[in-house]
N, C-alpha and C. Protein backbone atom coordinates (compact mmCIF):
# COMPACT_ATOMS: atom_id res chain seq x y z
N UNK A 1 0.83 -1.17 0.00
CA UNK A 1 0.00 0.00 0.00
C UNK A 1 0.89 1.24 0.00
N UNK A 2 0.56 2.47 -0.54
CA UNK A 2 1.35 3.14 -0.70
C UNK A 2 1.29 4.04 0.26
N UNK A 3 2.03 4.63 0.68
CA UNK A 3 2.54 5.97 1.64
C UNK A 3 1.86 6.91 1.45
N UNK A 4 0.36 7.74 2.64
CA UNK A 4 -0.08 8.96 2.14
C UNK A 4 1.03 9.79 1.90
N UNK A 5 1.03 11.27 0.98
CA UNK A 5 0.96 11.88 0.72
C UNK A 5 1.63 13.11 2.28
N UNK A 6 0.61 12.94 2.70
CA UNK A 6 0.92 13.98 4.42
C UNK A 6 1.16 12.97 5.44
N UNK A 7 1.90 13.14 6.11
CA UNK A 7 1.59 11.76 7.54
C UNK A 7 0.38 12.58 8.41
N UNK A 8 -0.01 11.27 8.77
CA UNK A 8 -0.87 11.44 9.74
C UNK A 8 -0.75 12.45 11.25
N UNK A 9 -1.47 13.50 11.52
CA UNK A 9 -0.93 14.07 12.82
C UNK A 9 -1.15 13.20 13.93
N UNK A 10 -0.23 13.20 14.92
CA UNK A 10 0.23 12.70 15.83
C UNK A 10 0.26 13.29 17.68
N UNK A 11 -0.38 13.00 18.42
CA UNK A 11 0.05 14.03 19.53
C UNK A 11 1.89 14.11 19.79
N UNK A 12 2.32 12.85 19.34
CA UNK A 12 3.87 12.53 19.41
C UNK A 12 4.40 13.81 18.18
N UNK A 13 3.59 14.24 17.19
CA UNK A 13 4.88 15.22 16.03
C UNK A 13 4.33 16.38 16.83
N UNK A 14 3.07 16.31 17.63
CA UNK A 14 3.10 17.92 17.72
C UNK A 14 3.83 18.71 18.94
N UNK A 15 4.07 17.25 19.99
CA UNK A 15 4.96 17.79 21.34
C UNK A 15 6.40 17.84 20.38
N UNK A 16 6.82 17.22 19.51
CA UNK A 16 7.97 16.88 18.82
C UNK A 16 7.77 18.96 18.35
N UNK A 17 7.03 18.96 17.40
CA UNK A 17 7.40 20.68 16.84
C UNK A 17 7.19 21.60 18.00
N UNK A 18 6.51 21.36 18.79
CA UNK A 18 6.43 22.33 20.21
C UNK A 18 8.01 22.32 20.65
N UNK A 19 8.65 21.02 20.97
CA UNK A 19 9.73 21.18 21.77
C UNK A 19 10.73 21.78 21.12
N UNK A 20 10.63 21.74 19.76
CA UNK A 20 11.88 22.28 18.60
C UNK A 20 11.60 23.98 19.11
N UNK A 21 10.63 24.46 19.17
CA UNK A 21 10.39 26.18 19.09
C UNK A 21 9.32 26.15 19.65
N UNK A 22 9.58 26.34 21.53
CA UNK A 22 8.62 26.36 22.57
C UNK A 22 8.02 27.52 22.43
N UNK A 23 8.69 28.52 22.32
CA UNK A 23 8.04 29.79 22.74
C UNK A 23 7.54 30.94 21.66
N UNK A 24 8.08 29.96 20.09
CA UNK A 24 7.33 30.09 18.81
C UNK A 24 6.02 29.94 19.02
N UNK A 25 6.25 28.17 19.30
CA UNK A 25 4.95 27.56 19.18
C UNK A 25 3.34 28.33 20.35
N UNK A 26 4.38 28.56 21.28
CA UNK A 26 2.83 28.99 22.20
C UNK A 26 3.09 30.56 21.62
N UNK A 27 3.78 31.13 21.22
CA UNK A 27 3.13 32.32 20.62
C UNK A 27 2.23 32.33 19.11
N UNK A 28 2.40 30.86 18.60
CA UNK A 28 1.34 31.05 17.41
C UNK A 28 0.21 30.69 17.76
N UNK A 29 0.30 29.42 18.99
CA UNK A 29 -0.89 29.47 19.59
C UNK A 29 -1.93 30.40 20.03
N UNK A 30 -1.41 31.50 20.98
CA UNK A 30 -2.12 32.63 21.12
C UNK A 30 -2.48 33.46 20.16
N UNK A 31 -1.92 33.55 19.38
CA UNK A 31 -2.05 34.27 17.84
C UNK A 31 -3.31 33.63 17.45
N UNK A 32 -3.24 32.15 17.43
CA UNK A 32 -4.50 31.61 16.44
C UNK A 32 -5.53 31.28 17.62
N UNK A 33 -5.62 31.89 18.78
CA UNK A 33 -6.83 31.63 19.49
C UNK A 33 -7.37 33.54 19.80
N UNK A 34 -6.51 34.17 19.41
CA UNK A 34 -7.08 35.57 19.08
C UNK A 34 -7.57 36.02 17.87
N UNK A 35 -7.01 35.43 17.03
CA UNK A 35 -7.77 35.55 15.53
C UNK A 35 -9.07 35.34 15.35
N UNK A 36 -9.07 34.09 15.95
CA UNK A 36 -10.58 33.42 16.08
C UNK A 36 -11.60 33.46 16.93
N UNK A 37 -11.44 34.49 17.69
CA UNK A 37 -12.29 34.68 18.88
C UNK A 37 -13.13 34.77 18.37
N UNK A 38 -14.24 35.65 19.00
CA UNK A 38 -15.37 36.24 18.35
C UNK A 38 -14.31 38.01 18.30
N UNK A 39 -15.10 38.77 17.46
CA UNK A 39 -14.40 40.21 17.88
C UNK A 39 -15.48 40.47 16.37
N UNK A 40 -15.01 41.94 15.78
CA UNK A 40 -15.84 42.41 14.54
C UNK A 40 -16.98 41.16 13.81
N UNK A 41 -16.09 40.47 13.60
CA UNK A 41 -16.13 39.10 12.75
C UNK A 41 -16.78 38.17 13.81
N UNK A 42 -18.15 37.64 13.97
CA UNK A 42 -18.14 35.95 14.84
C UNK A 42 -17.37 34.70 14.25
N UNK A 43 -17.07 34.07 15.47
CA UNK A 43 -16.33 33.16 14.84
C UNK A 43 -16.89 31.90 13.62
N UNK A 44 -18.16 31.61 13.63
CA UNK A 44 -18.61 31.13 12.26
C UNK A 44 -18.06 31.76 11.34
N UNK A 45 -18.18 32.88 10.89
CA UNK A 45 -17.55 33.47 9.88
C UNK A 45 -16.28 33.68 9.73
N UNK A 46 -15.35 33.66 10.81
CA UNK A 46 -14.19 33.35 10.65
C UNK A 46 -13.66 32.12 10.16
N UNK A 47 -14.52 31.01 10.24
CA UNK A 47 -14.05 29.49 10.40
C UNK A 47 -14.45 29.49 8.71
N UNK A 48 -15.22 30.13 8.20
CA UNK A 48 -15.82 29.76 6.91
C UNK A 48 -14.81 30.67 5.95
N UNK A 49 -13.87 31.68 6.69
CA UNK A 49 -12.65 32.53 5.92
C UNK A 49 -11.92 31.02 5.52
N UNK A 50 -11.61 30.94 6.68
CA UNK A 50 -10.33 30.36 7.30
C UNK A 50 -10.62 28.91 5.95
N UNK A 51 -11.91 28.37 5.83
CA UNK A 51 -12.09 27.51 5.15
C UNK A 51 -11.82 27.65 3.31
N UNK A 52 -12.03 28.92 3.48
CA UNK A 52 -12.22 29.26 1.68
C UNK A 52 -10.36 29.47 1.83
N UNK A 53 -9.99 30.48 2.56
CA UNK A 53 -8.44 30.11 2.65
C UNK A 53 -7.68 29.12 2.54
N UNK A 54 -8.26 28.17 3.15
CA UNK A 54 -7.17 26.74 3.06
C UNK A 54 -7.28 26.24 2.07
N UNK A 55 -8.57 26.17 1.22
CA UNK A 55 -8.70 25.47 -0.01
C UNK A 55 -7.32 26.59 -1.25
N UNK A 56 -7.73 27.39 -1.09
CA UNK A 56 -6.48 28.38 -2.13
C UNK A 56 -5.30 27.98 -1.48
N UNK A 57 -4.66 28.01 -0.19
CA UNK A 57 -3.58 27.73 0.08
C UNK A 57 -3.16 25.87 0.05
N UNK A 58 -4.19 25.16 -0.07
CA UNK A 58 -4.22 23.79 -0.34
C UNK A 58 -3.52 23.10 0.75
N UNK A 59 -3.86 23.46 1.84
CA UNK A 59 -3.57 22.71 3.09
C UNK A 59 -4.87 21.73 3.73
N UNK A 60 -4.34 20.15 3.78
CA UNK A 60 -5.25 18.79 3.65
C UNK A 60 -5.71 19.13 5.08
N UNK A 61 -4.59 19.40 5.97
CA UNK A 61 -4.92 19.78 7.51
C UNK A 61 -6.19 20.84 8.05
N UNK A 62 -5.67 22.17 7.09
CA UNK A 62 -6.66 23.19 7.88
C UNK A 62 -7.76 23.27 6.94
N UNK A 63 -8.21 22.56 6.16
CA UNK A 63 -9.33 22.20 5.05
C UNK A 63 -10.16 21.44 6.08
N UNK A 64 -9.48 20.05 6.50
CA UNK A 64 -10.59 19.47 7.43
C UNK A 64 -10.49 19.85 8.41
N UNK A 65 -9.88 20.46 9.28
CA UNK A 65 -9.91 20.94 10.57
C UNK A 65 -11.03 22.30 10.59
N UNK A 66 -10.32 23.58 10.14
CA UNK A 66 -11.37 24.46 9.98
C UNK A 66 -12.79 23.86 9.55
N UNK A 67 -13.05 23.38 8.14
CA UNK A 67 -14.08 22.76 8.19
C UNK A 67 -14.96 22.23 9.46
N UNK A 68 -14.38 21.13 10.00
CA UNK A 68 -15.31 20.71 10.94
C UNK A 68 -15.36 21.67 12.30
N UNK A 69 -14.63 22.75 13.02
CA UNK A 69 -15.03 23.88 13.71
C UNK A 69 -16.15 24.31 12.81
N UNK A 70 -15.76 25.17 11.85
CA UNK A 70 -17.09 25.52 11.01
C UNK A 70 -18.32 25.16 11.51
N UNK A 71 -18.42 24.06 11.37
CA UNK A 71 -20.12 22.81 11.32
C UNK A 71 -20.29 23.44 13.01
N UNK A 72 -18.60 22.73 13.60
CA UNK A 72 -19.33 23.39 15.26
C UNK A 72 -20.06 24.58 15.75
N UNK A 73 -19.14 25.68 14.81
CA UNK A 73 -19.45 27.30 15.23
C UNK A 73 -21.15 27.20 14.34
N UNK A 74 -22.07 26.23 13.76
CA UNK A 74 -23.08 26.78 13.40
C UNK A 74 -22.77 27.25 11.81
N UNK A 75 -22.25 26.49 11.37
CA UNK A 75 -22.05 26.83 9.80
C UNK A 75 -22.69 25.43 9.25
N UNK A 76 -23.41 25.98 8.40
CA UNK A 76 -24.21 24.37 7.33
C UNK A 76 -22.76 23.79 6.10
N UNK A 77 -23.36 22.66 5.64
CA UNK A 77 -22.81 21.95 4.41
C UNK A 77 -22.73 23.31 3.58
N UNK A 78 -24.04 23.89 2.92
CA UNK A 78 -23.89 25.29 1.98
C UNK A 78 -23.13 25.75 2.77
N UNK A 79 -23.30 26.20 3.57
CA UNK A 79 -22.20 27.93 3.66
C UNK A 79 -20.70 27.54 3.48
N UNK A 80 -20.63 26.50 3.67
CA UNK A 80 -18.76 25.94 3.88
C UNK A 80 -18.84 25.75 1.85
N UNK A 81 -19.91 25.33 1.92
CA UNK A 81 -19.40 24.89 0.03
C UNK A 81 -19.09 26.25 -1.00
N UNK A 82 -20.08 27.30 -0.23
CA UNK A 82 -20.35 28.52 -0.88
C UNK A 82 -19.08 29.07 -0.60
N UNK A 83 -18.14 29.24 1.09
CA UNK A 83 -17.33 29.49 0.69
C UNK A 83 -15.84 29.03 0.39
N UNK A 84 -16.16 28.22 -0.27
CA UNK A 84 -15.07 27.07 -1.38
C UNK A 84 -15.19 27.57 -2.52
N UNK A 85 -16.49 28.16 -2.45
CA UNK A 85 -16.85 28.31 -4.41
C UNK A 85 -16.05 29.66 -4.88
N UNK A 86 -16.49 30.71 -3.70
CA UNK A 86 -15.55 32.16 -3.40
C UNK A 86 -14.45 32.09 -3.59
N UNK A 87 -13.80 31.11 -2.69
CA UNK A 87 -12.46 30.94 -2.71
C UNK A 87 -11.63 30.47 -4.42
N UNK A 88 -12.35 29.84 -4.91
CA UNK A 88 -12.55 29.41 -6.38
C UNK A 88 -12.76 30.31 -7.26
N UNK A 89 -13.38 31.02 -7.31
CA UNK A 89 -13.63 32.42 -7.91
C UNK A 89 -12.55 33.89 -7.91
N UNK A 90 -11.79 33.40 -6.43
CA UNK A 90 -10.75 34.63 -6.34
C UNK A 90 -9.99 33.96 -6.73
N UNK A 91 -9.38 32.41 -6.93
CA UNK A 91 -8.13 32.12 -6.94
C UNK A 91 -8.20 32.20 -8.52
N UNK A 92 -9.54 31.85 -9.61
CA UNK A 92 -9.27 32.22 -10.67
C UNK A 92 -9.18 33.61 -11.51
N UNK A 93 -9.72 34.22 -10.49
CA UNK A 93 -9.88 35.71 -10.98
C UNK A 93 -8.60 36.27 -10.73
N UNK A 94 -7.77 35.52 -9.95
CA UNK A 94 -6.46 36.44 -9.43
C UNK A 94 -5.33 35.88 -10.91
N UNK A 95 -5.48 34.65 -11.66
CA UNK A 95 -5.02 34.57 -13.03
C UNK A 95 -5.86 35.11 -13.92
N UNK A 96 -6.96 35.60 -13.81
CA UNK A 96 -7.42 36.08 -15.01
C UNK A 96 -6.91 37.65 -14.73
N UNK A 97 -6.88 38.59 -13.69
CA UNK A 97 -5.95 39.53 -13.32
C UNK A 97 -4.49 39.37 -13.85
N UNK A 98 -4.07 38.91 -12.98
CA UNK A 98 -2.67 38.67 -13.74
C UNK A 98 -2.20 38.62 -14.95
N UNK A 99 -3.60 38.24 -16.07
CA UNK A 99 -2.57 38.31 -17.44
C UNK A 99 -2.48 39.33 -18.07
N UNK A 100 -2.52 40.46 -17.09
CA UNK A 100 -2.13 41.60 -18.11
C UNK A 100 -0.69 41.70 -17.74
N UNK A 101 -0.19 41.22 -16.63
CA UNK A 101 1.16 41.09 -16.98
C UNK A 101 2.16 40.23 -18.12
N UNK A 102 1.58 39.45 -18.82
CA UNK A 102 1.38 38.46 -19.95
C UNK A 102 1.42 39.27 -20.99
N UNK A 103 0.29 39.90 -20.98
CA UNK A 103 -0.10 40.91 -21.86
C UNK A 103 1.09 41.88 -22.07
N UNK A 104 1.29 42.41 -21.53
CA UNK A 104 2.28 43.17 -21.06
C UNK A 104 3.59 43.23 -21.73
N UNK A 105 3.86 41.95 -21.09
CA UNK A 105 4.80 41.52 -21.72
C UNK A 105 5.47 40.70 -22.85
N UNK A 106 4.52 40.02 -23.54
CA UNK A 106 4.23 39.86 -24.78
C UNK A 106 4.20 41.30 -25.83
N UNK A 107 3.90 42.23 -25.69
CA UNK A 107 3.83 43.58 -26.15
C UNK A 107 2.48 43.82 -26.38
N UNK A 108 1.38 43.00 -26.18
CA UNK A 108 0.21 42.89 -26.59
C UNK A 108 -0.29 44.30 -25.60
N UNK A 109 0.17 44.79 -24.89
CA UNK A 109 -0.53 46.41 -23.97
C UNK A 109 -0.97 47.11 -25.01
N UNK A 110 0.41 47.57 -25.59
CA UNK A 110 0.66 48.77 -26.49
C UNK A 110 0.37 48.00 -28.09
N UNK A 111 0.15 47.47 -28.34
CA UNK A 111 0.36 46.72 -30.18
C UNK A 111 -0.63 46.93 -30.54
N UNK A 112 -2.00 47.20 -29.60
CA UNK A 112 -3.50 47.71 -30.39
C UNK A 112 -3.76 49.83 -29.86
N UNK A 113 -2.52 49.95 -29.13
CA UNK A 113 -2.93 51.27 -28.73
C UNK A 113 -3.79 51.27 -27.31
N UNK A 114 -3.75 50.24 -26.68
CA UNK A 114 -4.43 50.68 -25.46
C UNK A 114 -3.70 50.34 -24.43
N UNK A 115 -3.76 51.28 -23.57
CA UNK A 115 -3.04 50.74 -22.59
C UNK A 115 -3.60 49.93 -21.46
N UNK A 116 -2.82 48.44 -21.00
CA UNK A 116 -3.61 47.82 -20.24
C UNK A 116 -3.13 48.14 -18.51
N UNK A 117 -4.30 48.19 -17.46
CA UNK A 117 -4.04 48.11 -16.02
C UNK A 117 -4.82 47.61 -15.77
């Protein structure tokens, strides 16, 4: 059988990365339990950021993790899918943006007279 892809988390890798950078680690901790509080933002809606985020950043971990907080904080199947679909929508819109640097640089800006931004 073949070898996933990610290893499995472990309470053993995570005292293991705690002990490498103790005072990293509990400062990202506090970091990521202030982010997520409630504050402007409730935390449902944070968990459903955090969800459309991980899918663009393509992390297997905080995809299902956020996800299932999500469901806890009171988020449905839709709202987590809806924002996957967002997240899908900026990550293609951010290449369909981008090709005017393409453009650009191909000479295609200036070769019809317009200038592209």
């Amino acid at each position: 059988m073949a070898q996933p892809f990610y290893p499995q988390p472990t309470p053993e890798l995570s005292e293991r990365r705690k002990a490498l950078a103790p005072d990293i680690h509990s400062a990202f901790e506090a970091f990521s339990r202030a982010v997520f509080a409630d504050g402007a933002l409730p935390q449902k809606t944070k968990q459903l950021i955090a969800v459309a985020v991980a899918h663009v950043t393509q992390c297997p971990y905080c995809i299902e993790g956020h996800t299932r907080i999500a469901h806890r904080k009171g988020a449905s199947s839709e709202e987590v899918m809806e924002a996957i679909w967002v997240a899908a929508e900026m990550r293609a819109g951010g290449a369909y943006a981008h090709s005017t640097l393409a453009l650009q640089a191909s000479g295609e800006a200036t070769a019809h007279g317009h200038s592209v931004t």
